[in-house]
Structure formats: C-alpha cells, structure tokens
Protein backbone atom coordinates (compact mmCIF):
# COMPACT_ATOMS: atom_id res chain seq x y z
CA UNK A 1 -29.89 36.35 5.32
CA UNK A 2 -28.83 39.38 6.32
CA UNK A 3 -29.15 40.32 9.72
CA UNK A 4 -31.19 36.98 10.32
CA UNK A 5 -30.23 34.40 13.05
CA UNK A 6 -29.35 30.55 12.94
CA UNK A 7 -28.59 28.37 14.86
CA UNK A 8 -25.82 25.46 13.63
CA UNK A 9 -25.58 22.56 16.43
CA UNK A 10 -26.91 24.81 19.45
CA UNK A 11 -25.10 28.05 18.72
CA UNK A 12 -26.86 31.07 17.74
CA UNK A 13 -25.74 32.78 14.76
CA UNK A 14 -26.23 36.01 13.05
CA UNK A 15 -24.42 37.04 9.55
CA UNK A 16 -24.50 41.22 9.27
CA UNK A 17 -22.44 42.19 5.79
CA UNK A 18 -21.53 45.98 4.61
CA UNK A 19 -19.61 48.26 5.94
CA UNK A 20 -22.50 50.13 7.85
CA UNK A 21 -24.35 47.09 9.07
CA UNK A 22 -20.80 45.86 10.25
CA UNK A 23 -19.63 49.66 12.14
CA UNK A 24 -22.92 49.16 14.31
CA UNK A 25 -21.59 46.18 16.09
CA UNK A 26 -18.30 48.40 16.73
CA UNK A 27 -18.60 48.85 20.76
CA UNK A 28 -19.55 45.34 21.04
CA UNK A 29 -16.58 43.95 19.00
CA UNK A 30 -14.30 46.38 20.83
CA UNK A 31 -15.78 44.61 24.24
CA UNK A 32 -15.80 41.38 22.91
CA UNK A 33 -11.90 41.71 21.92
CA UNK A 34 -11.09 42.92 25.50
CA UNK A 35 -12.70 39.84 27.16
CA UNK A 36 -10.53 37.82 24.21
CA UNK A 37 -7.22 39.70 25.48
CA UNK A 38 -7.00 40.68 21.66
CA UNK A 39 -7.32 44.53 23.02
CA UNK A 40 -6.45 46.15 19.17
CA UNK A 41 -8.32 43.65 16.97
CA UNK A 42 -11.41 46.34 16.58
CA UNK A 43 -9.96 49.14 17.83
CA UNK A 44 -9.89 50.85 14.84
CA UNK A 45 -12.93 49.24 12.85
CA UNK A 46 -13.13 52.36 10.65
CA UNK A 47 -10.12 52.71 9.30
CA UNK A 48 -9.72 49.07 8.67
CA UNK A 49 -12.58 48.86 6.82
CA UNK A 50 -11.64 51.65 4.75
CA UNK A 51 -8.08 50.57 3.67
CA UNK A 52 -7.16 51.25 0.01
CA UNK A 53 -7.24 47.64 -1.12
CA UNK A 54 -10.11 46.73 1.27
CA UNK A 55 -12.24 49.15 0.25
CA UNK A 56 -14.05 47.49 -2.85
CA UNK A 57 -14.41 44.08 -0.77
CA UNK A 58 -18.01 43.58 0.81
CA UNK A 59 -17.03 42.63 4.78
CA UNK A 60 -19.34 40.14 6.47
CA UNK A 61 -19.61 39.93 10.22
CA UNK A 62 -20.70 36.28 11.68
CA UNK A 63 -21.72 37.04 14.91
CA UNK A 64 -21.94 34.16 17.29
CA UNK A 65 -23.82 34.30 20.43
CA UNK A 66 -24.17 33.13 24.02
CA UNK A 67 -27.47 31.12 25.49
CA UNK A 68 -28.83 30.45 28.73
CA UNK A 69 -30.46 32.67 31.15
CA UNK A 70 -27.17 34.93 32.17
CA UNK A 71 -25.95 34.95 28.50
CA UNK A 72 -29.09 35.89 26.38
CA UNK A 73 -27.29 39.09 25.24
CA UNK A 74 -23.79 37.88 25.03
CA UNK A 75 -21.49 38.03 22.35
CA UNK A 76 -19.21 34.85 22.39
CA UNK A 77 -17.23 35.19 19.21
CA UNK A 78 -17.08 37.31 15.93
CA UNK A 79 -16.19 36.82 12.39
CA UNK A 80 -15.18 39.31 10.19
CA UNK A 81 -14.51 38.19 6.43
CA UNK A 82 -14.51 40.19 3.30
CA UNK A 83 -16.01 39.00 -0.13
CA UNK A 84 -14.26 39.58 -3.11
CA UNK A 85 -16.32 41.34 -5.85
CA UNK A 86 -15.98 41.37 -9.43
CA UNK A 87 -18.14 44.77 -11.36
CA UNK A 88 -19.74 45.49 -8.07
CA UNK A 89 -21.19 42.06 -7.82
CA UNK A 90 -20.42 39.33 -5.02
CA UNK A 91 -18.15 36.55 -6.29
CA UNK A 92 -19.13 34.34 -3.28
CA UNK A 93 -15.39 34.15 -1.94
CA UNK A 94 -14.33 34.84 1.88
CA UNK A 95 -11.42 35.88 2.48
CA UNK A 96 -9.73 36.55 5.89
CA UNK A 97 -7.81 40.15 6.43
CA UNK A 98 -4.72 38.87 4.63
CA UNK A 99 -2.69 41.42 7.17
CA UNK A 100 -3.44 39.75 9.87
CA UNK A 101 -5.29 36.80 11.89
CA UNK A 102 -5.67 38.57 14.74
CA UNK A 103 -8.32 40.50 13.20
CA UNK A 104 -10.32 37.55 12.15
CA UNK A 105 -11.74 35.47 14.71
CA UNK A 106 -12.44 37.45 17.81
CA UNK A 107 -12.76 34.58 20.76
CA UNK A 108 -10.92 33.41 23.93
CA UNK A 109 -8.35 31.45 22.69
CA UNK A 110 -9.66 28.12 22.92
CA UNK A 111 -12.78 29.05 21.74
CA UNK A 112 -11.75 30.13 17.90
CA UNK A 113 -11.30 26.74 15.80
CA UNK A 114 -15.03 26.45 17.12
CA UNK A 115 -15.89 29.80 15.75
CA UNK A 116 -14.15 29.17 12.60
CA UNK A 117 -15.70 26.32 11.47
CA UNK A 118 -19.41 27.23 12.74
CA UNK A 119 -18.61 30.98 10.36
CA UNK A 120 -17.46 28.20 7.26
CA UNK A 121 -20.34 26.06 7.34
CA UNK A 122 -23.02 29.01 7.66
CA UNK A 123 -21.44 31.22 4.65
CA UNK A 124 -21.25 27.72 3.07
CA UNK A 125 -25.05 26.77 3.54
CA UNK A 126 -25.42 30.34 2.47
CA UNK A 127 -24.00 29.58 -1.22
CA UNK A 128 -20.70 30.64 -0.65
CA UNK A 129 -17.91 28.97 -3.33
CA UNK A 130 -15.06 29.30 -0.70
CA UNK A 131 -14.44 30.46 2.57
CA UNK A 132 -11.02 31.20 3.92
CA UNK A 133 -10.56 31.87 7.74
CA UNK A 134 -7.11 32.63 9.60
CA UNK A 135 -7.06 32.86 12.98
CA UNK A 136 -4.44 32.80 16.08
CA UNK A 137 -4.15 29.40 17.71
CA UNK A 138 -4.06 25.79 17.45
CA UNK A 139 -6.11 23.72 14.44
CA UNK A 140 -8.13 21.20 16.22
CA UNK A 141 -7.75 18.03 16.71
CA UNK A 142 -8.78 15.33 13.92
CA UNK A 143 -8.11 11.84 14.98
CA UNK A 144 -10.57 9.22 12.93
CA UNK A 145 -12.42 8.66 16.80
CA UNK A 146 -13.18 12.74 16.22
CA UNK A 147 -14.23 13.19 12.84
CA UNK A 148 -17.91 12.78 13.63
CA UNK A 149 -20.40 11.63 10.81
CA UNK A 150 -19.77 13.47 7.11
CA UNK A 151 -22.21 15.06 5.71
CA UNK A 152 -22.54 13.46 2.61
CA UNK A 153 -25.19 15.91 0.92
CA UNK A 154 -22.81 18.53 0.76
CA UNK A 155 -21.00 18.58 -1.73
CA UNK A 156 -17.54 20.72 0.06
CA UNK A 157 -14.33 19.30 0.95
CA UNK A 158 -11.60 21.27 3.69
CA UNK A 159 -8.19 21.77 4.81
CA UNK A 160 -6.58 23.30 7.61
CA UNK A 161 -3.20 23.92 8.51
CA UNK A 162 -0.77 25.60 11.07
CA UNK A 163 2.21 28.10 10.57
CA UNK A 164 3.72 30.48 12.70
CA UNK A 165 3.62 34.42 11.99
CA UNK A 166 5.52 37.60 13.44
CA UNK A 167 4.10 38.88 16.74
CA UNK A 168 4.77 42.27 18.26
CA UNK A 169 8.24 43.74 19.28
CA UNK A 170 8.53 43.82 23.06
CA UNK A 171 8.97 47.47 24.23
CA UNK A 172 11.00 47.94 27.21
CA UNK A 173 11.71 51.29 29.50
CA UNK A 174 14.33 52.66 27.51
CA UNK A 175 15.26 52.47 24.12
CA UNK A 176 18.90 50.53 25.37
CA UNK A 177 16.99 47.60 26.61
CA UNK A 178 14.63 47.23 23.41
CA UNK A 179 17.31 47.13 21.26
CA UNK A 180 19.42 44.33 23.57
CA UNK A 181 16.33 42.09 22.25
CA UNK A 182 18.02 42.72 18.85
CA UNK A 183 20.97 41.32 16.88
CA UNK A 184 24.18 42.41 17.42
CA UNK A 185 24.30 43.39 13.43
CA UNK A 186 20.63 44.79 13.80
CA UNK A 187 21.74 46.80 16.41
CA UNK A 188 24.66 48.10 14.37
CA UNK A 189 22.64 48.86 11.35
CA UNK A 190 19.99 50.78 13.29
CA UNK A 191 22.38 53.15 14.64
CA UNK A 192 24.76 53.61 11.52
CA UNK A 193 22.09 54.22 8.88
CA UNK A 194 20.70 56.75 11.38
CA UNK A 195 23.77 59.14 11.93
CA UNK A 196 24.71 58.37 8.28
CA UNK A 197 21.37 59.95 7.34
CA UNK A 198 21.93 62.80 9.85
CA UNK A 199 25.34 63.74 8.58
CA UNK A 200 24.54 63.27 4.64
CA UNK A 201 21.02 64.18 4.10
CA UNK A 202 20.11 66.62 6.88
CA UNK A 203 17.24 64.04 8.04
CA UNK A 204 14.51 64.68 11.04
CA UNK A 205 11.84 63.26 12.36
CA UNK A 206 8.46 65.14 11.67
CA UNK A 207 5.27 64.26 13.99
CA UNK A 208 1.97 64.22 12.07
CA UNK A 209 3.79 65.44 8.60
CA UNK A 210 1.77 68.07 6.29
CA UNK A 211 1.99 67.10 2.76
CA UNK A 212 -0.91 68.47 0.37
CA UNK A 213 -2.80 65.07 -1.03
CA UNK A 214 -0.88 65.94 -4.60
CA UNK A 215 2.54 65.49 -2.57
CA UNK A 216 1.65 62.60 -0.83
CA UNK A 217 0.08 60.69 -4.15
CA UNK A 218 3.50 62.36 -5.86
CA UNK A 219 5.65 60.81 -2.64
CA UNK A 220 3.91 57.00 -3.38
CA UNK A 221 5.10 57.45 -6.98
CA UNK A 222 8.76 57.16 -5.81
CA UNK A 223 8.28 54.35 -3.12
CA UNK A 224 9.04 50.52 -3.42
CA UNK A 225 5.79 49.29 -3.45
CA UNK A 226 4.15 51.93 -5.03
CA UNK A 227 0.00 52.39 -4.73
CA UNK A 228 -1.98 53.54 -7.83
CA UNK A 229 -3.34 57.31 -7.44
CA UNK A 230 -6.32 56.59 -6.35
CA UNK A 231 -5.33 54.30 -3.90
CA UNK A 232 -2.66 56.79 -2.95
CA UNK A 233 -5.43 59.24 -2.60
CA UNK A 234 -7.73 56.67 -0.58
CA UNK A 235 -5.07 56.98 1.88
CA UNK A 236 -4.13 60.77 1.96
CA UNK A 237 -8.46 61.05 3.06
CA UNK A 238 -8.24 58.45 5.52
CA UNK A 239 -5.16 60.07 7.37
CA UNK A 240 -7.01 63.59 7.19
CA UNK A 241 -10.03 61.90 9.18
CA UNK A 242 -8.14 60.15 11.82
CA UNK A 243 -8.19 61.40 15.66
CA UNK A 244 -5.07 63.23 16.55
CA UNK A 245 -3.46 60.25 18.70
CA UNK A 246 -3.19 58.57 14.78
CA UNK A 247 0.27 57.42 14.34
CA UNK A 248 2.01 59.40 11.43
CA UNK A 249 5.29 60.61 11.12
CA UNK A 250 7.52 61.13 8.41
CA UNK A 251 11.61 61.25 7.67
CA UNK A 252 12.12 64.94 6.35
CA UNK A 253 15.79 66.16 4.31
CA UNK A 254 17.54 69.61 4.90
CA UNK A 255 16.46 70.54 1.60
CA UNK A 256 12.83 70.02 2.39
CA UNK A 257 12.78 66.25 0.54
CA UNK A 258 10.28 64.02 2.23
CA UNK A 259 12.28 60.46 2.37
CA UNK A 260 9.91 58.13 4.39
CA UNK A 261 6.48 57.69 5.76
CA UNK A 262 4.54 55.75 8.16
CA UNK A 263 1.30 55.33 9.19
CA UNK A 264 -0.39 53.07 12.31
CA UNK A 265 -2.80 53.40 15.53
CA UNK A 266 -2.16 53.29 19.04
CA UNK A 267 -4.06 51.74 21.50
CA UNK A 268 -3.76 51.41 25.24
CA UNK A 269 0.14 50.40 25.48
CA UNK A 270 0.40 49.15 21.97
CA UNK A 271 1.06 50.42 18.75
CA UNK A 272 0.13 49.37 15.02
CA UNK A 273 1.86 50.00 12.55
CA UNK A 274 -0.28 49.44 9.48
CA UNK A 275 2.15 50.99 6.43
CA UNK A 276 5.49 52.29 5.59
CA UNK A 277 6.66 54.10 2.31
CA UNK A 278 10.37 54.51 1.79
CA UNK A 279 11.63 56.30 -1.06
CA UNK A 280 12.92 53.71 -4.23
CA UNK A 281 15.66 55.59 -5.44
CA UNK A 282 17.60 55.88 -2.02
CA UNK A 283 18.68 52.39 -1.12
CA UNK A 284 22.48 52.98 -0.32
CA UNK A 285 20.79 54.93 2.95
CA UNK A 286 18.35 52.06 3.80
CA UNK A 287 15.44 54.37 4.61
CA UNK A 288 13.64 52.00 6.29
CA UNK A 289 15.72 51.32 9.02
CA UNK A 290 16.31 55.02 9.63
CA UNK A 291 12.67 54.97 10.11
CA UNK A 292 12.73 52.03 12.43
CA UNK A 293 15.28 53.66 14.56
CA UNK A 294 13.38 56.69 15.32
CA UNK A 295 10.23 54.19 15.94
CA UNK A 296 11.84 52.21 18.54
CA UNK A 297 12.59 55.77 20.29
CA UNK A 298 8.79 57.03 19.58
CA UNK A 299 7.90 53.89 21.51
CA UNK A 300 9.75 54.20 24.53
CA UNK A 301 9.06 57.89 24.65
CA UNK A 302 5.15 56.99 24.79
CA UNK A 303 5.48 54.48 27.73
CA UNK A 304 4.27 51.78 24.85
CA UNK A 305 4.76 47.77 25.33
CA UNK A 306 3.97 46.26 22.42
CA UNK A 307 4.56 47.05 18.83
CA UNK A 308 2.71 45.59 15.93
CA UNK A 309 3.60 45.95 11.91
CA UNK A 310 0.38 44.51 10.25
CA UNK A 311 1.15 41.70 8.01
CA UNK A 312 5.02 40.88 9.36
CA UNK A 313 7.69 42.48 8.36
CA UNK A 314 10.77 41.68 6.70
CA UNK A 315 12.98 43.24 8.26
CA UNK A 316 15.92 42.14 10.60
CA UNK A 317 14.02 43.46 13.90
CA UNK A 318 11.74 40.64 13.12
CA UNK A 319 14.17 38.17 14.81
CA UNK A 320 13.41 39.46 18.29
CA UNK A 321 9.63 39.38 17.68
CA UNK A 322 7.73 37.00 19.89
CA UNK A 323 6.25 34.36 17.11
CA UNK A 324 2.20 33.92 17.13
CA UNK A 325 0.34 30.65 15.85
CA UNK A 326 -1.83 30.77 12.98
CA UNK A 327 -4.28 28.09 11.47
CA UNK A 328 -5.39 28.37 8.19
CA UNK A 329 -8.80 26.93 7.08
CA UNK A 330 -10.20 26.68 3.92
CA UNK A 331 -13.38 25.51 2.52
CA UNK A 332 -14.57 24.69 -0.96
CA UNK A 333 -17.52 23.88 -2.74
CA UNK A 334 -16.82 21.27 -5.62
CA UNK A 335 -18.74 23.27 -8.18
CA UNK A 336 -15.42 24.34 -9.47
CA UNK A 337 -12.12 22.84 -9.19
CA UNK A 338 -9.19 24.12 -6.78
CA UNK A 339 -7.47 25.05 -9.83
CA UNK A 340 -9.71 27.54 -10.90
CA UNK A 341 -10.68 28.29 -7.56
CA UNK A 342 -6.67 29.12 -6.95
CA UNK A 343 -6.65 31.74 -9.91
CA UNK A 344 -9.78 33.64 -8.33
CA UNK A 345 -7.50 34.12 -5.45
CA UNK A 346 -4.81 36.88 -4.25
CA UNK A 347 -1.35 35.75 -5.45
CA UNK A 348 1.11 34.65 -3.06
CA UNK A 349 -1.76 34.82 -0.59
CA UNK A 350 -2.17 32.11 1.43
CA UNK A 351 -5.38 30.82 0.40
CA UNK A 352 -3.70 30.40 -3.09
CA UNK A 353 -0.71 29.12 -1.21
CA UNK A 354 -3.43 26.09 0.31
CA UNK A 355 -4.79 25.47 -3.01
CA UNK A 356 -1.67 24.62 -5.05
CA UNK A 357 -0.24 22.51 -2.23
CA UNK A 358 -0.55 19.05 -3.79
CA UNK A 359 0.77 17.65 -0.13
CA UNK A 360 -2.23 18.62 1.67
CA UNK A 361 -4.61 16.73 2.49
CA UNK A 362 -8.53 17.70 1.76
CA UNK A 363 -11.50 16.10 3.65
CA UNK A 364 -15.16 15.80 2.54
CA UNK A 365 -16.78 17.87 4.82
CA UNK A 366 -17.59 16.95 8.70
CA UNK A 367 -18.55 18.23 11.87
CA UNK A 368 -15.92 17.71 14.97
CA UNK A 369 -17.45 16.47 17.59
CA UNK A 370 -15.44 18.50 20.30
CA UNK A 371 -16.30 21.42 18.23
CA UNK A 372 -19.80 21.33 17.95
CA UNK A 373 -21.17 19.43 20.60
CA UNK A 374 -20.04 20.90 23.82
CA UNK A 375 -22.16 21.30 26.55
CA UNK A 376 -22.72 24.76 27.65
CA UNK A 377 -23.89 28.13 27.13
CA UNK A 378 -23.56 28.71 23.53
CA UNK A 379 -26.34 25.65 22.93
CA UNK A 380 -29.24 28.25 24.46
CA UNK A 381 -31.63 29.85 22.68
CA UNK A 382 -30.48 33.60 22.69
CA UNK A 383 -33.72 35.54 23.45
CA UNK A 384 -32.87 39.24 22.87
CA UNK A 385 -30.54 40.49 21.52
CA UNK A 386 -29.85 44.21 21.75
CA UNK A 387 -32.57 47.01 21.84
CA UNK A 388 -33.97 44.90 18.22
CA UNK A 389 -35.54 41.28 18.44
CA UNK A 390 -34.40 39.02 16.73
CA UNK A 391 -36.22 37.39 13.73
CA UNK A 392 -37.37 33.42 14.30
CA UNK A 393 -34.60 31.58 13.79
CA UNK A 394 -33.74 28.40 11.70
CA UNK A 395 -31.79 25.48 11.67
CA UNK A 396 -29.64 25.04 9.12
CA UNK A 397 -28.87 21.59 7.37
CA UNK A 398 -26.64 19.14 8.37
C-alpha cells in the first residue's frame, strides 16, 4: 500500500517505503522535527539512510497526518522503521534505528505512544510478522479501566516497556566548565592520556583527514570493532559526499601513523557523533579518550551546546550525560513463536532483549482508549495533501 492512505480510529495515515520514496518527505520531516524540539532527528536523512549496516534494510516511513480545516496539509507525526531482508526479499520485520530512539518517532512529546501504536497496528494489518518501535518518552498508561475492547480477530499479542538511555553531553563556554560536569578521575584521565600521547607518539589533531579509501578500509582492519571491506568502503564514499561542515577528524602520529578516527554531523548548536575507530593494538594509550579530549575542545571552539554519540557510549564521560526515556514496543503476530521470532532478530538488540524476557508480560492485542480516541484534529479527513492527491482512503479493521 505504498504511498496509499488509511485512516485507523480517525487519523490519517500514509505508509511510503524505499529509500527514494522516503528522501522526498525530507523538508517535511526536517519541519516536522523542529515543531517536535527533536531539531537533529532528520537532519541528515541521507546519510542515515545510507549507513553501512543500514544500507541493505528497506526503510518505511508511516506518515501520520493532521485533519480539520487549518490542518488538511499537516504533518502530525512520522515513523521511520527499517525491514530486515533476507536475498533481497522483505522478511516482514520492523525494526527501529537500533542507534537511537530519537530518530524513530518524530512527534511532540506527548503525542508519540499515540504514533507508535497507530504505525504497529497499520504495518500489522499490512502482514507484517513483527514490528519493533523505540521512541523517547513515557509508555502509556494501561490500567484494566483503559485497555479498551481486544480485538479478538487478530491474532497479535504486545509488550512495552521503559528504560533509560544516554542523552547528550552539556557543552558549556569553555572547555574548564564542560569538564567540571565530569568525574574527578574522568577529568584526570582526559588530560593524562592526552599529554602522554603528545610526549610519546607525536599525536595531532587533523580536521577533515585525507586518507585514500585503501588506507581508510586498511585503518578499520586494525580497529576494535572492525567493519568488513565493503562496509569499510560504504563508509570511505559516504564521507567523500558529505557537505564540508561534516564532522571528521582524525588523531595523526609524528611518523605519519593514523591512530583514531571519528565521524558525526553538526547541526544548529549540536553535534552527532555517529562513529569512532581507535586503533586495537594501542590500548596502554587509551586512544579513545585522547580523541574525546580534543572533542570536548572542538566543541567549545564551535560555540556548540549539545553533544550526541549515536547509540550511547561507554565511556566514563557518560556519567555527566543528561539521561533520556525510552519505551520499547513490540508487536507480534502468533504465526510463529517468540522463540523463533527472537533468532530472526539482531543479537543483544533490544528487540531480542524483549523476546527472551520470560518476566514480561504480553497482551493480546487492544486499542487504548486515550490513545485512539481523542478528540481533535488528527480525527479529520485530510483533504490534500501536498502538490499530489491523495488516493481514496480506507479503513482498516479493527
């Protein structure tokens, strides 16, 4: 139903999947996340799209819009999920961006369990086999006087839950007051592994480093972490075709060595930091908080407020982080058992996390009340939307 529009208890809904179909809704999703005061959730569409281990995934866009006569036009709330594929071919699992929530559901804040659920039952009614959404907030609430009738003809049970996920790093005026936030052993480290690294190895800081794409896939080889070549590769092209403000610098040696990487956007006053190589073979000189150090110093330099590392971090800095919500919610359809479903799923993901947690509790599938019948805008019929009309709509089942 690609492309098509539905509309589930009063909303109207519209499912766009691919990569193309999805980068024409950019400006809108960029506009949508500034109402949502999530200002670097689409910022950088392309690229995130494009990731090494995104790549092969199909993404799918629910698009959720407003009603009524001032909101014919209006995006309310966005969904972007990728589907797994096996040989090219959809498996019929949704999966949220596993580095982050925040690029998930794009809402006001107390509008995204709503979107969440509305995006799970449409993929659902659409055949899907599982649909896993992550998204910044609070899980609604499910008391038995909210539960709402079940819908007993389908045949898919649910489970939600909430746990709490690094933020950003507060970014002061000067590099002094950022690292105040910071243990007092933090702090130490920081500054010790940096002047060790200047007085052993020669070390500076290179802006926008030039590496051939044979060095850089040769420089992965040596990391923790390591990517495959090609996915090594995938990455080299994606740098080359970023804008100039791209974040990229790199931790050089006297002797010409290159001993760390790092790769992330800016946007407005914050800054993402997406990926980090640090050489394996180093680890007396802890490489990565070198490369922290200077970071912390890049980001005061550049007046920035907020800094980002895409899918946590484990590092010490993460301590002085400010901590963000996250609700997990999965649905599954009972053609195949959790189980199986769990081994179809990334490990130590948290999908697969959900499905092996015996202490969980799963519901047969219901609408909330407070989620779907509000009164308001979103129950209008949506008219026009864009320069395009949009195709008759249906009601789907339930």
């Amino acid at each position: 139903m690609t492309g098509e529009l539905a509309r589930l208890a009063g909303p109207p809904v519209r499912i766009v999947r691919g990569r193309e179909g999805v980068l024409a809704w950019k400006d809108r999703l960029v506009e949508l996340s500034r109402r949502a005061a999530q200002t670097n959730a689409m910022a950088w569409l392309e690229h995130d799209l494009a990731r090494p281990l995104f790549a092969l995934k199909r993404p799918t866009l629910i698009l959720i819009m407003g009603g009524g006569a001032d909101g014919a036009n209006e995006l309310r709330a966005a969904v972007l999920l990728y589907e797994h594929r096996v040989f090219g071919v959809g498996s019929r699992l949704f999966f949220s961006d596993y580095h982050g929530a925040a690029k998930t559901v794009i809402a006001a804040e107390g509008e995204r369990a709503r979107a969440a659920f509305i995006a799970s039952e449409l993929l659902m009614q659409e055949g899907a086999l599982m649909v896993h959404i992550s998204y910044e907030g609070d899980q609604p609430q499910m008391d038995a006087a909210g539960r709402g009738r079940q819908a007993e003809e389908q045949r898919w049970t649910w489970a939600i839950r909430q746990r709490q996920a690094i933020g950003y790093l507060l970014v002061k005026d000067t590099v002094d007051a950022t690292l105040a936030q910071l243990g007092k052993h933090t702090r130490r480290n920081l500054r010790y592994y940096r002047r060790r690294a200047e007085a052993e190895l020669g070390q500076e800081l290179v802006d926008h480093p030039e590496l051939t794409r044979d060095e850089f896939v040769a420089f992965t080889r040596r990391c923790s972490y390591a990517l495959t070549d090609e996915q090594a590769a995938r990455r080299y092209e994606g740098i080359q075709n970023m804008p100039a403000k791209y974040l990229y610098l790199g931790l050089r040696a006297a002797n010409g060595e290159w001993l760390s990487l790092i790769g992330g956007h800016t946007h407005e006053s914050d800054i993402q930091i997406d990926w980090q190589m640090n050489r394996a073979d180093m680890p007396s000189y802890s490489l990565c908080t070198v490369m922290r150090s200077h970071l912390i110093e890049h980001a005061v330099r550049h007046q920035t407020r907020r800094l980002f590392f895409v899918g946590g971090t484990a590092h010490s800095i993460r301590s002085a982080m400010t901590p963000v919500k996250i609700a997990d919610l999965v649905v599954l359809h009972d053609k195949l058992p959790r189980k199986a479903l769990s081994r179809m799923t990334r490990p130590n993901g948290f999908a697969r996390e959900m499905l092996s947690n015996t202490a969980l509790e799963w519901h047969r599938w219901w609408r909330i009340p407070s989620l779907y019948d509000q009164r308001g805008s979103w129950r209008k019929d949506p008219g026009r939307e864009g320069p395009d009309e949009l195709p008759e709509a249906h009601r789907l089942r339930g």
